[in-house]
C-alpha atoms as a PDB file:
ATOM      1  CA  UNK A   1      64.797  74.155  97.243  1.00  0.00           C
ATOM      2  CA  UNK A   2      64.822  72.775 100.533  1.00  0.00           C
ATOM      3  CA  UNK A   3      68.958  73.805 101.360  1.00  0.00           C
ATOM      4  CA  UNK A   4      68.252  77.278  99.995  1.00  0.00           C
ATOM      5  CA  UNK A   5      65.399  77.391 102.563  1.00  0.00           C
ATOM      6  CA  UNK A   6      67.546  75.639 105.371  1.00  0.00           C
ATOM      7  CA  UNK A   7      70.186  78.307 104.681  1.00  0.00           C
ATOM      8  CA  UNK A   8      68.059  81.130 105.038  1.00  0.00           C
ATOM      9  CA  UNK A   9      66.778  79.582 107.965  1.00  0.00           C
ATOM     10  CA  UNK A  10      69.793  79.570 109.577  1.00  0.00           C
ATOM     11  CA  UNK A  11      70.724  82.791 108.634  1.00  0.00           C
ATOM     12  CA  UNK A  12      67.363  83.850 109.976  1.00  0.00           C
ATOM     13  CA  UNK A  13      68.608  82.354 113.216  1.00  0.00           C
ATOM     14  CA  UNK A  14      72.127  83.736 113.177  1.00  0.00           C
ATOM     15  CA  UNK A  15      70.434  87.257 112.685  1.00  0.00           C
ATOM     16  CA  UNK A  16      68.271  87.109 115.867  1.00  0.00           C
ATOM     17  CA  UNK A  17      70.950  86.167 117.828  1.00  0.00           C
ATOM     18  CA  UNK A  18      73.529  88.849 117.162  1.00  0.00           C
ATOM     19  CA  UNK A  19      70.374  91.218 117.277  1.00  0.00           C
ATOM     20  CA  UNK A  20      68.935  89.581 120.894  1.00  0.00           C
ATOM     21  CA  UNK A  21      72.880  89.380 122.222  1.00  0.00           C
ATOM     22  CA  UNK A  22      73.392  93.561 121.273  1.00  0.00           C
ATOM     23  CA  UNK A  23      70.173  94.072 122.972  1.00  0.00           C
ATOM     24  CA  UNK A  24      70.568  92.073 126.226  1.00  0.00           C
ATOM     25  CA  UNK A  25      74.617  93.698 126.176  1.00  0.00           C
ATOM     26  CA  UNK A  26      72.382  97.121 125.770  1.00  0.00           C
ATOM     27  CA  UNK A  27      69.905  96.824 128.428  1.00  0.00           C
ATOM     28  CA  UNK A  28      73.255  95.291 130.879  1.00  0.00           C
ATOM     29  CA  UNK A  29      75.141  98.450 129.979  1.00  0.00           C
ATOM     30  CA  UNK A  30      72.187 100.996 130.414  1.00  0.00           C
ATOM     31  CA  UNK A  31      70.818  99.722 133.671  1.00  0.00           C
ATOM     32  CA  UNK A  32      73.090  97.490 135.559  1.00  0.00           C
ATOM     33  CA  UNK A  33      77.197  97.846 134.910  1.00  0.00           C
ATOM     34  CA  UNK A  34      78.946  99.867 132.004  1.00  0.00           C
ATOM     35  CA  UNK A  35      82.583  99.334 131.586  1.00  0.00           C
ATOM     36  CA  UNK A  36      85.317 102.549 132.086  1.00  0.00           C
ATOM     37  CA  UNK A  37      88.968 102.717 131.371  1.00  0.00           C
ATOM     38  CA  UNK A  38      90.674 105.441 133.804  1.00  0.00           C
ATOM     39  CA  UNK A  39      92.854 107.874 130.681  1.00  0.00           C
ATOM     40  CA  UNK A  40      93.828 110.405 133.568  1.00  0.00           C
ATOM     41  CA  UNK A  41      96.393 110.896 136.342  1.00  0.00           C
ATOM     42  CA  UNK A  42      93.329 112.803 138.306  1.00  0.00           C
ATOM     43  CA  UNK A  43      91.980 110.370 140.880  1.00  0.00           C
ATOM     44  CA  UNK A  44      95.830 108.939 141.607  1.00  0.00           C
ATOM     45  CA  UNK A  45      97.026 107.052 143.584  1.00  0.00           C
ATOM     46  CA  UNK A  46      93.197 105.507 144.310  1.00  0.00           C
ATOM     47  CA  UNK A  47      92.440 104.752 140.358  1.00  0.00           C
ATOM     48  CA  UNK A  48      95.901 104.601 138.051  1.00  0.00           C
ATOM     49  CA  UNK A  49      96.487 105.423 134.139  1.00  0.00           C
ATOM     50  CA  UNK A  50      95.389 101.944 132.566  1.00  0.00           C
ATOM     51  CA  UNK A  51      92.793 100.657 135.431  1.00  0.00           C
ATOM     52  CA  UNK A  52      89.922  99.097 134.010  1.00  0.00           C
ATOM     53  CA  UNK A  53      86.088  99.422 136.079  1.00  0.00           C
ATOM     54  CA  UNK A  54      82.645  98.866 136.144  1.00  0.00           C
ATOM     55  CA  UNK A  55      80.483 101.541 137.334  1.00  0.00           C
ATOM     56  CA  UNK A  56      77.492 100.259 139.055  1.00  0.00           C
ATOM     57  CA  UNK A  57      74.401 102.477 137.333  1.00  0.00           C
ATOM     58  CA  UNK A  58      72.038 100.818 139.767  1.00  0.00           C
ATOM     59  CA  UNK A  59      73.655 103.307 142.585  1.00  0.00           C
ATOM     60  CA  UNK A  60      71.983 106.384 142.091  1.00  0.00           C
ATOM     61  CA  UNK A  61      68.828 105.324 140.131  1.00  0.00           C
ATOM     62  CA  UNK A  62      68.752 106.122 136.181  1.00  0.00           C
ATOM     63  CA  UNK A  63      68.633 109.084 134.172  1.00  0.00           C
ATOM     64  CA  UNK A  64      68.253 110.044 130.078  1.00  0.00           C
ATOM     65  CA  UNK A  65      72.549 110.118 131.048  1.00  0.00           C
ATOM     66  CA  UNK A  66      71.972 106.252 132.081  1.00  0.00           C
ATOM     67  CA  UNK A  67      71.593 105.692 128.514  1.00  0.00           C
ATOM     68  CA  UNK A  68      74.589 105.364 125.707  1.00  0.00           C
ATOM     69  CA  UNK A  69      75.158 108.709 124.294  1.00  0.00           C
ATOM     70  CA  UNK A  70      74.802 107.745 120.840  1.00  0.00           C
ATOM     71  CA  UNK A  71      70.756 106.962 122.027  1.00  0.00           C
ATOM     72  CA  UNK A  72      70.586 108.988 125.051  1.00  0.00           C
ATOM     73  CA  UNK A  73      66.671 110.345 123.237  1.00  0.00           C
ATOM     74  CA  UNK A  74      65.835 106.927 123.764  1.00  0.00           C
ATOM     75  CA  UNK A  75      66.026 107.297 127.178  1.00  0.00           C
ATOM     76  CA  UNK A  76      62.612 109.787 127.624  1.00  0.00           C
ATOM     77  CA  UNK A  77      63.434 110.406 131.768  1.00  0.00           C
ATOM     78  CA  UNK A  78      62.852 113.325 133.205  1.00  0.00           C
ATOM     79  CA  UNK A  79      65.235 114.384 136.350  1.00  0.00           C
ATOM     80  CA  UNK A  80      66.180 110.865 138.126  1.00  0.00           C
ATOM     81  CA  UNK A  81      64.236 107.876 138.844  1.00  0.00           C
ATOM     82  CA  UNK A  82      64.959 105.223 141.248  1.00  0.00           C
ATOM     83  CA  UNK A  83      66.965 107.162 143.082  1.00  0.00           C
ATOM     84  CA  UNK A  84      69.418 107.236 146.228  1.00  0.00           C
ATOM     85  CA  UNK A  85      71.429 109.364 147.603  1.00  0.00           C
ATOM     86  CA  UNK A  86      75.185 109.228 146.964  1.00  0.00           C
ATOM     87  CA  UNK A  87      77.411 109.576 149.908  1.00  0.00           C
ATOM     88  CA  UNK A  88      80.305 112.128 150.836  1.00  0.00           C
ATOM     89  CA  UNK A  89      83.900 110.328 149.757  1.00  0.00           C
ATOM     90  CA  UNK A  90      81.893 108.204 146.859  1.00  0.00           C
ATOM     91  CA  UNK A  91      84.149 107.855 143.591  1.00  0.00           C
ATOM     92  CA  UNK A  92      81.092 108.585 140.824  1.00  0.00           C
ATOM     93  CA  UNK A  93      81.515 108.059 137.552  1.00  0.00           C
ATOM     94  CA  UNK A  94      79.140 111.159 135.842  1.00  0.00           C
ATOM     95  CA  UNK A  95      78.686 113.225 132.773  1.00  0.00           C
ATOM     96  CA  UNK A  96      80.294 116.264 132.529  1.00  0.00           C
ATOM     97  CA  UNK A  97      77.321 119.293 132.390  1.00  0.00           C
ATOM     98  CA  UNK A  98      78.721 120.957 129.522  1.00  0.00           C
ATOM     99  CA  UNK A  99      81.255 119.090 127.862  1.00  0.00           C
ATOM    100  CA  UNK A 100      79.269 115.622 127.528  1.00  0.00           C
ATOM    101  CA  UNK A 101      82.258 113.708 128.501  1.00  0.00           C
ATOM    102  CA  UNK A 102      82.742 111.066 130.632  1.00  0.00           C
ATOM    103  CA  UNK A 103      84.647 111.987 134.033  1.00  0.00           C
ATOM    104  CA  UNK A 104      85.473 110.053 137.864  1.00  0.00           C
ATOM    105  CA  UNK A 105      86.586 112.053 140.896  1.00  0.00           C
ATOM    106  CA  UNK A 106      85.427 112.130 144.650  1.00  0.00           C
ATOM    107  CA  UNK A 107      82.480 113.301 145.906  1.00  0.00           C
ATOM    108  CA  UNK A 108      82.818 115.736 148.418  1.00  0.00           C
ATOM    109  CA  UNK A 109      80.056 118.470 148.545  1.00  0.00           C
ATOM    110  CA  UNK A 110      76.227 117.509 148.688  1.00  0.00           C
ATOM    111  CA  UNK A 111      73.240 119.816 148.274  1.00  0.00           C
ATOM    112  CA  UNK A 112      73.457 123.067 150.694  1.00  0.00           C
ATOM    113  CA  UNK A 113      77.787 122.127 152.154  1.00  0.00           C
ATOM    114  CA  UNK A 114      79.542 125.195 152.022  1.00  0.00           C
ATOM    115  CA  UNK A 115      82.897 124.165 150.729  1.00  0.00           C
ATOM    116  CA  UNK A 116      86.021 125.915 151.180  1.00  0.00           C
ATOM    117  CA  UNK A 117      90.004 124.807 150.648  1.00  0.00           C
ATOM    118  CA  UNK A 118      92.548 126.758 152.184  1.00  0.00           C
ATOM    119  CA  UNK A 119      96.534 125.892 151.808  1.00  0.00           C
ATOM    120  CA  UNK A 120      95.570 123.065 150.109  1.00  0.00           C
ATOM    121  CA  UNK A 121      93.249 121.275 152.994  1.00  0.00           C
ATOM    122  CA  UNK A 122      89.457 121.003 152.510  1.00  0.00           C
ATOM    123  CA  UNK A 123      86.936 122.211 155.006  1.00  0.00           C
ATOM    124  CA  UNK A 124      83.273 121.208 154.418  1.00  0.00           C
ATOM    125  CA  UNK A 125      80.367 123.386 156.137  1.00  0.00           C
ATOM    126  CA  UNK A 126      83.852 125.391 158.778  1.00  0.00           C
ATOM    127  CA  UNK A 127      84.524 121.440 159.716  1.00  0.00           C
ATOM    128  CA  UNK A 128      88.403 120.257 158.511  1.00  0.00           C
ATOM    129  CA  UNK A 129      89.205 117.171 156.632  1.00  0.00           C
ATOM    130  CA  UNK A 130      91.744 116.508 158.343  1.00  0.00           C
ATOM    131  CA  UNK A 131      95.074 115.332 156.438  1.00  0.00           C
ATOM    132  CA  UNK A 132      97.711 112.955 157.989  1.00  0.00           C
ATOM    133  CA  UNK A 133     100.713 112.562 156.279  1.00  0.00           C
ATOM    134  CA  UNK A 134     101.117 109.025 154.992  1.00  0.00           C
ATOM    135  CA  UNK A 135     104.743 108.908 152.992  1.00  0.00           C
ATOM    136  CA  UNK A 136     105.353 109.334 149.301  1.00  0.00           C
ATOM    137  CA  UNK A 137     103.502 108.046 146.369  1.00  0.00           C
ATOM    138  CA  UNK A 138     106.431 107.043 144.126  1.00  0.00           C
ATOM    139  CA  UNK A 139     106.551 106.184 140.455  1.00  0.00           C
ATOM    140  CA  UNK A 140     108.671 105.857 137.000  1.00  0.00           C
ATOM    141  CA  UNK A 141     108.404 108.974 135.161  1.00  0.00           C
ATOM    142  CA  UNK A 142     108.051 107.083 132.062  1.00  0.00           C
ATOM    143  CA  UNK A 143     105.240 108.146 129.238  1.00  0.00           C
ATOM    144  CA  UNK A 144     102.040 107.101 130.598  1.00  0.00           C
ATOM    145  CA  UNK A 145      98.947 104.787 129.057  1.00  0.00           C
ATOM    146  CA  UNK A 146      97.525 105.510 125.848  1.00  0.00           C
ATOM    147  CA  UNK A 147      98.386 109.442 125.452  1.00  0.00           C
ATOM    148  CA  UNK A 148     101.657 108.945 126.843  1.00  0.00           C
ATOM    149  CA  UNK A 149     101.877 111.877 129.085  1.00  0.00           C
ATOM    150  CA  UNK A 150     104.548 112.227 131.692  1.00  0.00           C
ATOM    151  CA  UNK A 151     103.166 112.607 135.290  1.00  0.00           C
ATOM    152  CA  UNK A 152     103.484 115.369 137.818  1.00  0.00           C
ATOM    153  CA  UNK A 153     106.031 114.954 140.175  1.00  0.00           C
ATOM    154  CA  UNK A 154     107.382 116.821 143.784  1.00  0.00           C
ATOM    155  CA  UNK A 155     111.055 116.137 142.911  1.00  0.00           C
ATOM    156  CA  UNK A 156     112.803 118.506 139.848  1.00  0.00           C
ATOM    157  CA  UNK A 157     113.297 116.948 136.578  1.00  0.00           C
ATOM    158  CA  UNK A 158     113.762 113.602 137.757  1.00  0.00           C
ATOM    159  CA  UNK A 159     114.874 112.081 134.154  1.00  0.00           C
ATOM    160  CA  UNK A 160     112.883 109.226 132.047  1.00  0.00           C
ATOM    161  CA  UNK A 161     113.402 106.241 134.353  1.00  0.00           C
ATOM    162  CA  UNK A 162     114.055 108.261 137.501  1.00  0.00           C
ATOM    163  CA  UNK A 163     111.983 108.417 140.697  1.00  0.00           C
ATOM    164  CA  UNK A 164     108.355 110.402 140.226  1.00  0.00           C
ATOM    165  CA  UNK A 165     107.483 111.336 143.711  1.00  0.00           C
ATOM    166  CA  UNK A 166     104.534 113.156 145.534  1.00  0.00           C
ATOM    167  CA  UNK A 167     103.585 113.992 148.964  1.00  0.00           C
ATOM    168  CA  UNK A 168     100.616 111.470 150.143  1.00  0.00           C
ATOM    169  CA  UNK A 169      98.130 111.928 152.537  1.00  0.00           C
ATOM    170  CA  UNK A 170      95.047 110.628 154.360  1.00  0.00           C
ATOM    171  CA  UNK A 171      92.026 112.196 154.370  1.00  0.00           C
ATOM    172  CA  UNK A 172      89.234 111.934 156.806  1.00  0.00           C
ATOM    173  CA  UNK A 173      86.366 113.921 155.427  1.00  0.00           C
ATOM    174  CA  UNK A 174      83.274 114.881 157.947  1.00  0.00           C
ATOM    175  CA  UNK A 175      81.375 111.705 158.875  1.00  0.00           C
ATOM    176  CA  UNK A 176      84.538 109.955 159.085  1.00  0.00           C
ATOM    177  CA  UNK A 177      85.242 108.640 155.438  1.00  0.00           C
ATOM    178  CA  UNK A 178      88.921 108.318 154.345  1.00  0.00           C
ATOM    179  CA  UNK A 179      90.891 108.002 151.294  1.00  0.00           C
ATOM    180  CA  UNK A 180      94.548 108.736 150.193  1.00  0.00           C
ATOM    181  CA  UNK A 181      95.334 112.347 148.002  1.00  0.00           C
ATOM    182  CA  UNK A 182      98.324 113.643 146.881  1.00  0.00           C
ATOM    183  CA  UNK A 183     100.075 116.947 146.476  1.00  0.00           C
ATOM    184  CA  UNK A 184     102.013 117.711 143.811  1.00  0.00           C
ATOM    185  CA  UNK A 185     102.931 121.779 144.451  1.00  0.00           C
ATOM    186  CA  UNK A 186     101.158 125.126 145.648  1.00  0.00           C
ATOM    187  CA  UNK A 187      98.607 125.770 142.704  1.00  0.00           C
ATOM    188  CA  UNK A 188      95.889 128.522 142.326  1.00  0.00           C
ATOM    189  CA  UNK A 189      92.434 126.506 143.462  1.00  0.00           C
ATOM    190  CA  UNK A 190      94.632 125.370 146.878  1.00  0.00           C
ATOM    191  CA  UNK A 191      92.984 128.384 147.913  1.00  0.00           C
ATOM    192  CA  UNK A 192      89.232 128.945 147.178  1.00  0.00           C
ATOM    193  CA  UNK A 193      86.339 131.152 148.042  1.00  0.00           C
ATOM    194  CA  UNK A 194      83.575 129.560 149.822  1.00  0.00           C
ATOM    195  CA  UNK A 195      81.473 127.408 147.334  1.00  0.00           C
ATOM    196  CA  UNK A 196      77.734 126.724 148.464  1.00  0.00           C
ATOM    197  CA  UNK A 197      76.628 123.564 146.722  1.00  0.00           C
ATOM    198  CA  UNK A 198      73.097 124.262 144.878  1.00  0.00           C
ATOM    199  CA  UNK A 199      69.762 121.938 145.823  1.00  0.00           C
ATOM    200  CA  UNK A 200      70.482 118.765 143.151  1.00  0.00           C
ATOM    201  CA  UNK A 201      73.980 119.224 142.546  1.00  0.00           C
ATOM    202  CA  UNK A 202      77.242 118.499 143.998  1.00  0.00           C
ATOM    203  CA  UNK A 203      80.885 119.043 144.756  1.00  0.00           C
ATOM    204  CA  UNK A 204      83.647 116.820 143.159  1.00  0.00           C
ATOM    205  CA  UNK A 205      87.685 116.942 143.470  1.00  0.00           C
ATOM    206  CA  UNK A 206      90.398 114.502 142.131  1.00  0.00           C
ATOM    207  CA  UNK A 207      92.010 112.639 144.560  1.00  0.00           C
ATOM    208  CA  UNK A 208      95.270 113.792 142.657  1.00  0.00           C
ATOM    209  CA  UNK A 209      94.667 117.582 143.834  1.00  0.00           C
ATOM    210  CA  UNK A 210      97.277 119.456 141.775  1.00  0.00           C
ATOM    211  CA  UNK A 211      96.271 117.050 138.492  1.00  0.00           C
ATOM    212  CA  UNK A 212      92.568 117.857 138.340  1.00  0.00           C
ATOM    213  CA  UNK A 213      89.870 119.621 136.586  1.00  0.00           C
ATOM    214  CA  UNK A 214      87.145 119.523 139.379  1.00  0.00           C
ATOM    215  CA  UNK A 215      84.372 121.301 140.811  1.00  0.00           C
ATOM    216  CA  UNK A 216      86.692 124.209 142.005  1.00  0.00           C
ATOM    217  CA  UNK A 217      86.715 125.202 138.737  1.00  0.00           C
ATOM    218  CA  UNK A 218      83.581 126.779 136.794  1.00  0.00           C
ATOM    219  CA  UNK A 219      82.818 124.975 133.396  1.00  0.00           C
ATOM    220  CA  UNK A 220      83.572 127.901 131.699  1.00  0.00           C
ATOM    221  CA  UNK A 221      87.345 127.933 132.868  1.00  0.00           C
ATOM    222  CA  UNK A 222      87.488 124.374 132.079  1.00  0.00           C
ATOM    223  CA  UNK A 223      86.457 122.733 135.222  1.00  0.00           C
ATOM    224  CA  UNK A 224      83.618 120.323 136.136  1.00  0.00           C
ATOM    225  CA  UNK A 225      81.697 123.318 138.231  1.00  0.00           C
ATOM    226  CA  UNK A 226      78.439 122.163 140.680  1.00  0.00           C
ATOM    227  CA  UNK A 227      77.492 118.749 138.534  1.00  0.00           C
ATOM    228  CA  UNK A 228      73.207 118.427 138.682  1.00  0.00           C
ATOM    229  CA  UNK A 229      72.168 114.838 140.040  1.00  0.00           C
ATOM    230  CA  UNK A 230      71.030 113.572 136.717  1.00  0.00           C
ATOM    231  CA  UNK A 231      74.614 113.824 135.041  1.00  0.00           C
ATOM    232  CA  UNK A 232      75.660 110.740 137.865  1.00  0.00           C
ATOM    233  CA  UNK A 233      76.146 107.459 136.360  1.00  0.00           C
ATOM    234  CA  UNK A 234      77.177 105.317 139.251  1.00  0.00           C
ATOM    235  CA  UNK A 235      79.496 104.695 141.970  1.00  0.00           C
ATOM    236  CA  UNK A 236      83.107 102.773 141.563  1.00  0.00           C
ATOM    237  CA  UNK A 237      83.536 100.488 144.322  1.00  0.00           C
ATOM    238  CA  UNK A 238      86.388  97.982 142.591  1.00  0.00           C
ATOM    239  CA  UNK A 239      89.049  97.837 139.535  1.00  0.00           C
ATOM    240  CA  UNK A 240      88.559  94.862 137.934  1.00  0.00           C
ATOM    241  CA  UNK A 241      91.877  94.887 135.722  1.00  0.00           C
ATOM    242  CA  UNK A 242      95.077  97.062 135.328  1.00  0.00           C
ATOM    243  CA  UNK A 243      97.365  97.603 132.595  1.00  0.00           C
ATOM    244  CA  UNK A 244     100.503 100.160 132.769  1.00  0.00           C
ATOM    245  CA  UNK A 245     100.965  99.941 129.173  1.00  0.00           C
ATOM    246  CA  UNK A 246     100.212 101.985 126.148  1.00  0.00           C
ATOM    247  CA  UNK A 247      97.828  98.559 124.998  1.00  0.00           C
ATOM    248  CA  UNK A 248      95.440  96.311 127.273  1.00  0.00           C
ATOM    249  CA  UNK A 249      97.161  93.150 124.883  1.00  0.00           C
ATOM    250  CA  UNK A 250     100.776  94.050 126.189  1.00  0.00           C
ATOM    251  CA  UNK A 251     100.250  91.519 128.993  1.00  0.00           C
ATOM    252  CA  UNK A 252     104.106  91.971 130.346  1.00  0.00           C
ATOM    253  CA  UNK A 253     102.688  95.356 131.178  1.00  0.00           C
ATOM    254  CA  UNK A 254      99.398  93.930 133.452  1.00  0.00           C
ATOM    255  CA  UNK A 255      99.290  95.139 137.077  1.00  0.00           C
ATOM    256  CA  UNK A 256      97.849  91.854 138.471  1.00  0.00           C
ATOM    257  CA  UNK A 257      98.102  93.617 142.232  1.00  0.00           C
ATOM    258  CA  UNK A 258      95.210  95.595 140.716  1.00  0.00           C
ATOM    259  CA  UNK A 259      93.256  92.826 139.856  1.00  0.00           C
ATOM    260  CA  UNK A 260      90.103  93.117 141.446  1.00  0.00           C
ATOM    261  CA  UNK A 261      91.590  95.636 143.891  1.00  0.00           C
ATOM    262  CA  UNK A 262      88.549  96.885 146.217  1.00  0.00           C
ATOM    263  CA  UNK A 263      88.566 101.352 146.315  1.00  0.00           C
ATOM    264  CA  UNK A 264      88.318 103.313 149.399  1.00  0.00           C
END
């Protein structure tokens, strides 16, 4: 009689911590750091195919979006709370509007900028961000990360195992920020009409400007469109880990460079 009561004692005890553990992982993840794993070529070369990050949710303050998605009713906020202001050139983690999908790209419009892009260089309220060229970003064209898609590249069919390459630049956006983008070719949104960024939202673009679905584009075409300040989750400021390969456990594949690598 005694064991049977010992064991369900202990079982008792086993049960409240795996339920305490999920709820202290749940509260980290919702308020303080949630883990991301970068699946796109858009923000290259600042955040690769395979980079591993925490966004910091304390950034921006919380909203409902703060919460997992799966529970996001738990989460009974209204607008933001807690909130600060992100900054122009910011890499933010956010929700997309319509799509309820996870995305990262660079902040570049806040509430009221008029932005505009012309031949491929951004200008922010008539001021240009200036671009100075900085080289080639050069890579394998090789299948990359999970999907195995083949990246973008300057060069003509460069063969698996050849030379991917794309025109790199430095950007200094108004106020002085800068960054690294590359172009890839002459595409449609290198050439924009004059976007005015609503009260509450704001204005994102991939660093990679040829590879990405950004705020040039309305939602409705498949783009992010103006993105309302309680779909932000949190700023990237670091990649904790990096792995070129198809699996994190391929360890051959690990980009230890990338360890802890601190963002611009």
């Amino acid at each position: 009689m005694n064991s049977m009561s010992s064991g369900k004692d202990n079982l008792m005890e086993t049960v409240k911590t795996v339920v305490y553990a999920l709820l202290i992982a749940g509260v980290f993840r919702t308020f303080f750091f949630q883990p991301f794993y970068i699946p796109s070529s858009s923000m290259k070369d600042t955040l690769l195919i395979g980079d591993f990050l925490f966004v910091n949710k304390m950034s921006y303050g919380f909203s409902k979006w703060s919460c997992p998605q799966m529970v996001n009713f738990l989460c009974p906020i209204s607008g933001r709370i807690l909130g600060s202001e992100p900054e122009r050139g910011d890499i933010v983690v956010f929700m997309h509007p319509t799509q309820e999908r996870v995305f990262v790209k660079r902040l570049i419009g806040l509430p009221g900028d008029k932005v505009q892009v012309k031949d491929g260089v951004v200008f922010i309220n008539g001021e240009e961000a200036v671009q100075t060229p900085d080289g080639a970003f050069v890579e394998t064209f090789e299948p990359q990360g999970a999907q195995g898609r083949y990246p973008s590249c300057s060069n003509a069919a460069p063969g698996r195992g050849g030379d991917c390459i794309k025109e790199k630049f430095i950007e200094t956006l108004p106020g002085g920020h800068e960054h690294s983008i590359l172009n890839v070719r002459t595409i449609s949104v290198d050439n924009t009409p004059v976007y005015t960024v609503p009260a509450d939202n704001y204005f994102f673009m991939g660093d990679n400007r040829d590879n990405s679905a950004d705020s040039r584009m309305a939602q409705s075409a498949g783009g992010v469109g103006y993105v309302p300040e309680e779909y932000l989750l949190g700023k990237v400021n670091r990649v904790i880990f990096s792995s070129a390969g198809q699996r994190l456990l391929y360890f051959w594949t690990w980009r230890s460079d990338r360890f802890f690598k601190a963002l611009q």
